[in-house]
Protein backbone atom coordinates (compact mmCIF):
# COMPACT_ATOMS: atom_id res chain seq x y z
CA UNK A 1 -8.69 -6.68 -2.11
CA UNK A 2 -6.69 -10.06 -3.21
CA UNK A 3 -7.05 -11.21 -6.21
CA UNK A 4 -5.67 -12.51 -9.85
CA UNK A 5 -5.75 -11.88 -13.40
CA UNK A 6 -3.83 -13.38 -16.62
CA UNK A 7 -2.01 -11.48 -18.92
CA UNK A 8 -2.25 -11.74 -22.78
CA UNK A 9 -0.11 -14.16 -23.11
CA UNK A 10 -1.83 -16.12 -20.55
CA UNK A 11 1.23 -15.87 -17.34
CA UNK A 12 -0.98 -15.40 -13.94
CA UNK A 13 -0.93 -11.74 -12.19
CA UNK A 14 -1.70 -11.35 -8.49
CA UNK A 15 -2.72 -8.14 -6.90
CA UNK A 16 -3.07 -6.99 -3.36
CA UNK A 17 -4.88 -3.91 -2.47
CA UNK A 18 -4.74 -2.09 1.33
CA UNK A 19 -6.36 0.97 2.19
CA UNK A 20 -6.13 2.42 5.78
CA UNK A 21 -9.41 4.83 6.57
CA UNK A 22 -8.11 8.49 7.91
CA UNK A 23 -9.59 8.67 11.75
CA UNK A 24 -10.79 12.30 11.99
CA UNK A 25 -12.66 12.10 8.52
CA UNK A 26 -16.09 11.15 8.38
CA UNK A 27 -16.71 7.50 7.11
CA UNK A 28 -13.11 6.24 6.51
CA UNK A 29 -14.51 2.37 6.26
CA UNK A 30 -16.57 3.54 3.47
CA UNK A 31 -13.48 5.57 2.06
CA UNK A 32 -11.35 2.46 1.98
CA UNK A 33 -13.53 -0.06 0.82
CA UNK A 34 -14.48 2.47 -2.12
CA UNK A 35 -10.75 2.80 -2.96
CA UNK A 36 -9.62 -0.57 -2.85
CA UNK A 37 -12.92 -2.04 -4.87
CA UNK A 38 -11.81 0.82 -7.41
CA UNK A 39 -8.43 0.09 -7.70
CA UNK A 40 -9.22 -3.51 -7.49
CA UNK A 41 -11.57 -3.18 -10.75
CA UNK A 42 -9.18 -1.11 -12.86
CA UNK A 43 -6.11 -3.93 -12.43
CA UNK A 44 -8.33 -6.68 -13.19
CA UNK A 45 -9.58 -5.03 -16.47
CA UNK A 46 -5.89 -3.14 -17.57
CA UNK A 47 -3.07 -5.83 -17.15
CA UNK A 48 -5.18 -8.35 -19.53
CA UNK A 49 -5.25 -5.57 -21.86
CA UNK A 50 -1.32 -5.54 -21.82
CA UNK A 51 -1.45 -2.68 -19.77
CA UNK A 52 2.33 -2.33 -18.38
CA UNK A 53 1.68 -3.29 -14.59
CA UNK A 54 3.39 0.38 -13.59
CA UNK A 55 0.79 1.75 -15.59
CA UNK A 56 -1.82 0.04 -14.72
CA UNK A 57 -1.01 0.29 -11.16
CA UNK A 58 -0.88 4.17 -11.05
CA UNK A 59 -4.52 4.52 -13.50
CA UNK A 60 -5.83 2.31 -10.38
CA UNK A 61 -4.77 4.78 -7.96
CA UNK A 62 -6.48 7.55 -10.01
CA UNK A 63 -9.60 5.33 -10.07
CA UNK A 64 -9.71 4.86 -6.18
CA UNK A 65 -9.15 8.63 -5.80
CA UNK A 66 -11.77 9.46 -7.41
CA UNK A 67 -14.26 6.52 -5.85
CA UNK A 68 -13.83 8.26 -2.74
CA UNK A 69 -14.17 11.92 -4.07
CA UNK A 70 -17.51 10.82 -4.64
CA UNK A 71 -18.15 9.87 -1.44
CA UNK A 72 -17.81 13.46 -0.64
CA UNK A 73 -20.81 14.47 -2.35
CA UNK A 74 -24.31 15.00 -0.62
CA UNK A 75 -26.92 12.32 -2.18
CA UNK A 76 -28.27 14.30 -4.86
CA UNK A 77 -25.53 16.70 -6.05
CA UNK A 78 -22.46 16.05 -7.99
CA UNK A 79 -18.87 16.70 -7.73
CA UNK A 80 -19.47 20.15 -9.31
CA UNK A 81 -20.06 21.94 -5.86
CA UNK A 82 -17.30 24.06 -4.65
CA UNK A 83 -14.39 22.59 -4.01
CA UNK A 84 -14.61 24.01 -0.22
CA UNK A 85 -18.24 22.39 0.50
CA UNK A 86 -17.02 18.99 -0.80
CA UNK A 87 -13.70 18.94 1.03
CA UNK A 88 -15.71 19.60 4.67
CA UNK A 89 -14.62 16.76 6.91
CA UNK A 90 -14.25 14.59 3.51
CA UNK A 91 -14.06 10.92 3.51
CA UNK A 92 -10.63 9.81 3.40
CA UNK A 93 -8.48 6.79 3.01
CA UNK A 94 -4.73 5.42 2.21
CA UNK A 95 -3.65 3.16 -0.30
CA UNK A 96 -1.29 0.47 -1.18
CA UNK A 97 -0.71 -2.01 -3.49
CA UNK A 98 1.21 -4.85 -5.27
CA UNK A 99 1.15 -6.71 -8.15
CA UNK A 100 3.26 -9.74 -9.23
CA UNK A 101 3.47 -10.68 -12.49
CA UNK A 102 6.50 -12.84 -14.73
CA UNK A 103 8.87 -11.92 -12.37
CA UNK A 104 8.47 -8.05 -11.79
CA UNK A 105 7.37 -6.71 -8.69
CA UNK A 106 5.42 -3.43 -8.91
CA UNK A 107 4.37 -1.17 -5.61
CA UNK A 108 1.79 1.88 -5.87
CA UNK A 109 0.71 4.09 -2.89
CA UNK A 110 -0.54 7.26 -1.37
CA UNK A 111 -0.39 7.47 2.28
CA UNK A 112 1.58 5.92 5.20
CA UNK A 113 0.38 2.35 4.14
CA UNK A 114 3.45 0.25 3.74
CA UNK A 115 5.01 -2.19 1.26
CA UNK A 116 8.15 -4.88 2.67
CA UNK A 117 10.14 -7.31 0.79
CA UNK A 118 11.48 -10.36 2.58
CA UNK A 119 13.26 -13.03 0.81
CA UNK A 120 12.35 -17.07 0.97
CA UNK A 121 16.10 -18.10 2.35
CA UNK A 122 16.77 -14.21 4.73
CA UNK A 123 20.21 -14.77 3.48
CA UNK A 124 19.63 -11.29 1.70
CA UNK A 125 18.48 -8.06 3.14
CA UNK A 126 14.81 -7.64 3.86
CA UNK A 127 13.36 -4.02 2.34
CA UNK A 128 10.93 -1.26 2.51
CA UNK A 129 9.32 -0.67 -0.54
CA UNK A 130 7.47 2.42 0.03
CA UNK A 131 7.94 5.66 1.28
CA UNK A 132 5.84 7.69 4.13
CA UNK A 133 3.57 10.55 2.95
CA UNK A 134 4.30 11.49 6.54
CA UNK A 135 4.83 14.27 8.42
CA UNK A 136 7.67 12.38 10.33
CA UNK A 137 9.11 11.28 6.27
CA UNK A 138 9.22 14.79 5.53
CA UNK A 139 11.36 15.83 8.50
CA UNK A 140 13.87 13.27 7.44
CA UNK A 141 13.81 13.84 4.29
CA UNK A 142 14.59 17.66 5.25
CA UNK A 143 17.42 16.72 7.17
CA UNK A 144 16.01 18.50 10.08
CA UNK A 145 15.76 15.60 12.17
CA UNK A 146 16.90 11.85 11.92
CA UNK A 147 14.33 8.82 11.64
CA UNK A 148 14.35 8.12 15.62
CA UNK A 149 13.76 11.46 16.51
CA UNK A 150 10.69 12.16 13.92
CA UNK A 151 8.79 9.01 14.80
CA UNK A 152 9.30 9.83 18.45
CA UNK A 153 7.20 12.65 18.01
CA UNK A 154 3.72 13.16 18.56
CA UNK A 155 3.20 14.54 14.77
CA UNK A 156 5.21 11.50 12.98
CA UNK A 157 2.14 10.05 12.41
CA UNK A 158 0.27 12.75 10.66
CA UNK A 159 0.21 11.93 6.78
CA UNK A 160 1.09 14.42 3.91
CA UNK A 161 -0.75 12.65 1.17
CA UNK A 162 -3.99 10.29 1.11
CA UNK A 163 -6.87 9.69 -1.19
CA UNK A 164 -9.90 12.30 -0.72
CA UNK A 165 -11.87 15.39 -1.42
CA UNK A 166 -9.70 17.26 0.79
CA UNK A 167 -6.06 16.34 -0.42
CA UNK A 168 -3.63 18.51 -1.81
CA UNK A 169 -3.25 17.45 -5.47
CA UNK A 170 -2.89 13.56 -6.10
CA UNK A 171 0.49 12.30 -6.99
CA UNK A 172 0.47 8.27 -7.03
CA UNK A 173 4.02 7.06 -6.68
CA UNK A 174 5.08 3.81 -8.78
CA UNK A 175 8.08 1.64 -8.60
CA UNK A 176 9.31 -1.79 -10.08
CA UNK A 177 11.58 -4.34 -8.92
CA UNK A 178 13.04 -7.61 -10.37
CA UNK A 179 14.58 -9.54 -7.05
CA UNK A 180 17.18 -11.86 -7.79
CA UNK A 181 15.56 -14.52 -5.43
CA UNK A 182 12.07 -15.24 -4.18
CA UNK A 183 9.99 -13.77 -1.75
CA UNK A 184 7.08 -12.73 0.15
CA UNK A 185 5.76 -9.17 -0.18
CA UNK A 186 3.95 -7.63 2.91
CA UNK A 187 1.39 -5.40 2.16
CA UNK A 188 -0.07 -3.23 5.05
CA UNK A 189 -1.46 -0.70 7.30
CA UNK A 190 0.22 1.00 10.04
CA UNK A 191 -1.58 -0.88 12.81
CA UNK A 192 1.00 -4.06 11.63
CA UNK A 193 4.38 -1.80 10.79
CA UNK A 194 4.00 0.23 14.20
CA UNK A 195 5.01 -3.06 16.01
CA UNK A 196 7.10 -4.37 13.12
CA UNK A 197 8.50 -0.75 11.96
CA UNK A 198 11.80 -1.76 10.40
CA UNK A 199 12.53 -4.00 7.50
CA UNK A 200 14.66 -6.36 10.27
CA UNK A 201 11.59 -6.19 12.21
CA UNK A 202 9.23 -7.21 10.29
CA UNK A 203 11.48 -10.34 8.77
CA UNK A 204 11.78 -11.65 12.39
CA UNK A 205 8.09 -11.58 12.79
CA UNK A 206 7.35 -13.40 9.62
CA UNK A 207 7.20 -16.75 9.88
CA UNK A 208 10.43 -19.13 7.64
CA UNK A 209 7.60 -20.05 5.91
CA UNK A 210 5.37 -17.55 4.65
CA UNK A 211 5.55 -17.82 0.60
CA UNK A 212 4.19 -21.03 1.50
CA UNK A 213 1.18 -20.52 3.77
CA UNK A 214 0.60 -16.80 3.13
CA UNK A 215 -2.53 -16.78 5.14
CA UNK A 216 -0.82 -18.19 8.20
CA UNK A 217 1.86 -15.72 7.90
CA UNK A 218 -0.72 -12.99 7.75
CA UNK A 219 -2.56 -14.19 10.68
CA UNK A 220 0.98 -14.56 12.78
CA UNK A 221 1.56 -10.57 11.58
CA UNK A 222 -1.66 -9.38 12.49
CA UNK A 223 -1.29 -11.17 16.11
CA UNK A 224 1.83 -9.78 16.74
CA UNK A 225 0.39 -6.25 16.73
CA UNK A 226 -2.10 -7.72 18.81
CA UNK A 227 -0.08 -8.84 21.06
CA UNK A 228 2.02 -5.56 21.11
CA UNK A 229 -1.20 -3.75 21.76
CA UNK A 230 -2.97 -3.27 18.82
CA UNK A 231 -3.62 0.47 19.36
CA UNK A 232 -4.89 0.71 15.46
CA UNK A 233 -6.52 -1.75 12.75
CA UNK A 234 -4.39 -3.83 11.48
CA UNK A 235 -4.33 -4.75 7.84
CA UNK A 236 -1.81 -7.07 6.58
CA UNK A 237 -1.82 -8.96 2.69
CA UNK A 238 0.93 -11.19 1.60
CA UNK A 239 1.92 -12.12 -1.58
CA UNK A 240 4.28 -14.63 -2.66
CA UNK A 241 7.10 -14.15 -5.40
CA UNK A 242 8.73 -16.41 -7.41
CA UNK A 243 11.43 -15.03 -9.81
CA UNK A 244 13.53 -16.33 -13.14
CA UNK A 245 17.22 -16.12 -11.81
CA UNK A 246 18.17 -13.02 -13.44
CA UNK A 247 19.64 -9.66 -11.99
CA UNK A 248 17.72 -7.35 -10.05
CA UNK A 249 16.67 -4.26 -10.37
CA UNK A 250 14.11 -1.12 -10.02
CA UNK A 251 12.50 1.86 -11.52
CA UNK A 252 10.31 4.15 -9.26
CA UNK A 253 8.37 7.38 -10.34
């Protein structure tokens, strides 16, 4: 989902949502078009409330959780069954998203869906945004193995956290950024950051000028993992980001 809102005081807000169906559940394209729609819905109706985008961003993740918990439910019965019939095989989806409003930058996501910064003149350092519910992320986050080894292995891929009857218990993460200079955020699936894993990476592949034909840029992303293979869907939003020039900075929950 792409689209845009104004806040109270009237400044534009632009939202990108991404959701990345889990292969061995049963109807992931249904799972991820559920959760973005949701998520989608609940942005467009909070931040012109005044809703603090941070806020608003992690009551959308809620919302899309529970859009596909639904989905777990035979037609006809609710989502009072037991726990253990609903979770059977459960549709299942990841999420991320960004929103870009008056010069704050805020990221939400469950999953192994991805969130890069990349500034307009590449004279400062490109970033990820997000971090891996991954099996591989936990390793290195452990300390029992570094970030080569982990992804070399045949479980790096295997996610920790994702939107769907059968998860372990939800936690959204948040965070906020004010860059000091403009940018384009890239907002994807893993079928685009397999082939463009690191935040060097996926600068080189995005084209000098993305923040000013964003759909372009996409396409040129999305045909590079093509071109690499394209052994998964690929997903791919960008959103432009023009900032005041004042001082940078985050806050992440």
């Amino acid at each position: 989902a792409v689209s845009s809102a104004a806040l109270p005081d009237g400044s534009p807000a632009v939202i990108a949502i991404v959701c990345d169906g889990v292969s061995s559940a049963t109807r992931p394209d249904e799972a991820s078009a559920a959760a973005s729609a949701a998520a989608n819905e609940v942005l467009l109706a909070a931040l012109p409330r005044g809703t603090h985008p941070q806020q608003a961003m992690h009551e959308a993740i809620v919302a899309a959780a529970e859009a596909v918990n639904v989905l777990a439910d035979p037609p006809g019965q609710s989502g009072d069954q037991e726990p253990a019939h609903r979770a059977q095989n459960a549709p299942a989806c990841t999420i991320v998203g960004a929103v870009v409003v008056s010069g704050l930058l805020v990221i939400g996501w469950v999953g192994d869906s991805r969130a890069y910064w990349v500034p307009d003149d590449r004279t400062g350092p490109p970033a990820r945004l997000t971090e891996d519910d991954s099996w591989a992320a936990q390793m290195v986050a452990a300390g029992l193995m570094n970030e080569a080894e982990a992804y070399a292995d045949e479980r790096a891929h295997a996610i920790t956290g994702w939107l769907g009857a059968d998860s372990y218990e939800l936690e959204p993460h948040t965070a906020s950024f004010k860059p000091e200079r403009p940018g384009v955020v890239v907002v994807c699936t893993d079928g685009l950051w397999n082939y463009a894993e690191s935040p060097q990476e996926m600068a080189r592949v995005l084209p000098p000028d993305a923040a000013g034909r964003p759909l372009r840029a996409a396409q040129v992303l999305v045909g590079h993992a093509l071109d690499g293979g394209g052994h998964d869907n690929v997903t791919v939003a960008l959103l432009p980001f023009a900032v005041p020039r004042h001082g940078a900075g985050s806050d992440r929950a």
